[in-house]
Protein backbone atom coordinates (compact mmCIF):
# COMPACT_ATOMS: atom_id res chain seq x y z
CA UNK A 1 -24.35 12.65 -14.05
CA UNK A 2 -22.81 13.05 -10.45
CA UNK A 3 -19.40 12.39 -9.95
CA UNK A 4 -18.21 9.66 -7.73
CA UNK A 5 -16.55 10.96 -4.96
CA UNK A 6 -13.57 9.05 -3.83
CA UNK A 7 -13.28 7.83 -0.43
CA UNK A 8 -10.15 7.82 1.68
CA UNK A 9 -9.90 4.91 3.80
CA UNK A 10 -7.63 5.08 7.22
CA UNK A 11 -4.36 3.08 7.33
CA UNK A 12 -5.28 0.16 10.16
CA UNK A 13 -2.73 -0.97 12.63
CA UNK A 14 -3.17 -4.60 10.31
CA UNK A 15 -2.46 -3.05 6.93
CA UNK A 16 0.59 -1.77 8.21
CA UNK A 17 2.31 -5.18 9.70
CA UNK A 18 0.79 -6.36 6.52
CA UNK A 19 2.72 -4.05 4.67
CA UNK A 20 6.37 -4.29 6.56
CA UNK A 21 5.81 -8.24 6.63
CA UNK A 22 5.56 -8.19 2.77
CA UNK A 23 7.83 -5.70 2.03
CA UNK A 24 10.57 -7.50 4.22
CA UNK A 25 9.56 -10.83 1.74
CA UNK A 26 10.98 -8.28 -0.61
CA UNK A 27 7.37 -8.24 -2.72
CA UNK A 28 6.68 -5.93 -5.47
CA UNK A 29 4.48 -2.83 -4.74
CA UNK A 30 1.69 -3.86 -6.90
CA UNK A 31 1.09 -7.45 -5.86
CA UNK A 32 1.00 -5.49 -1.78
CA UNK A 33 -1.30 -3.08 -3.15
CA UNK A 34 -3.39 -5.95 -4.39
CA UNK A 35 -3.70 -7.60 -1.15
CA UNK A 36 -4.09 -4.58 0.66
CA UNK A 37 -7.08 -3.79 -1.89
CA UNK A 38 -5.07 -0.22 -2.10
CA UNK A 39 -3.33 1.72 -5.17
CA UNK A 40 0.31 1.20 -5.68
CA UNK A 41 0.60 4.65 -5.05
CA UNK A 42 -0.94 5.28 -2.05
CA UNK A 43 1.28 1.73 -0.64
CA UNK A 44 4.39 3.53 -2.14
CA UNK A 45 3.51 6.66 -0.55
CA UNK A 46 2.16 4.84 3.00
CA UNK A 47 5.59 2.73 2.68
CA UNK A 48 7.78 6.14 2.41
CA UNK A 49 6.30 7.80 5.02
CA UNK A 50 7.21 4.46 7.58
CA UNK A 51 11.08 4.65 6.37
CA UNK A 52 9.94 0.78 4.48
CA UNK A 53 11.85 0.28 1.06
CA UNK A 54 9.64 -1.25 -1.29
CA UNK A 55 10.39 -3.23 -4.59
CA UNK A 56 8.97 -1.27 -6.92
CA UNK A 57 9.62 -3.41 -10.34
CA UNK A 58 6.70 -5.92 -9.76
């Protein structure tokens, strides 16, 4: 059996406002990873790398 191979998607210019606009609604990482159809990781590690603080208890 082959192993699915995971595919890394590019950050678009609309995820990002997406992701400032609901971080500065003070939104928990996992309900902005939902909507962004992303982990919670990679939107915690996306957020970090803009200088965004993110709630991370919901």
């Amino acid at each position: 059996m082959a192993k699915k191979t995971k595919v890394r998607r590019e950050w678009t210019a609309t995820e990002i406002h997406k992701l400032k606009g609901l971080a500065k609604k003070k939104v928990g990482v996992d309900k902005i990873a939902r909507t962004l159809k992303r982990t919670a990781g990679a939107t915690a590690v996306k957020a970090s790398m803009l200088g965004v603080s993110l709630d991370t208890r919901g």
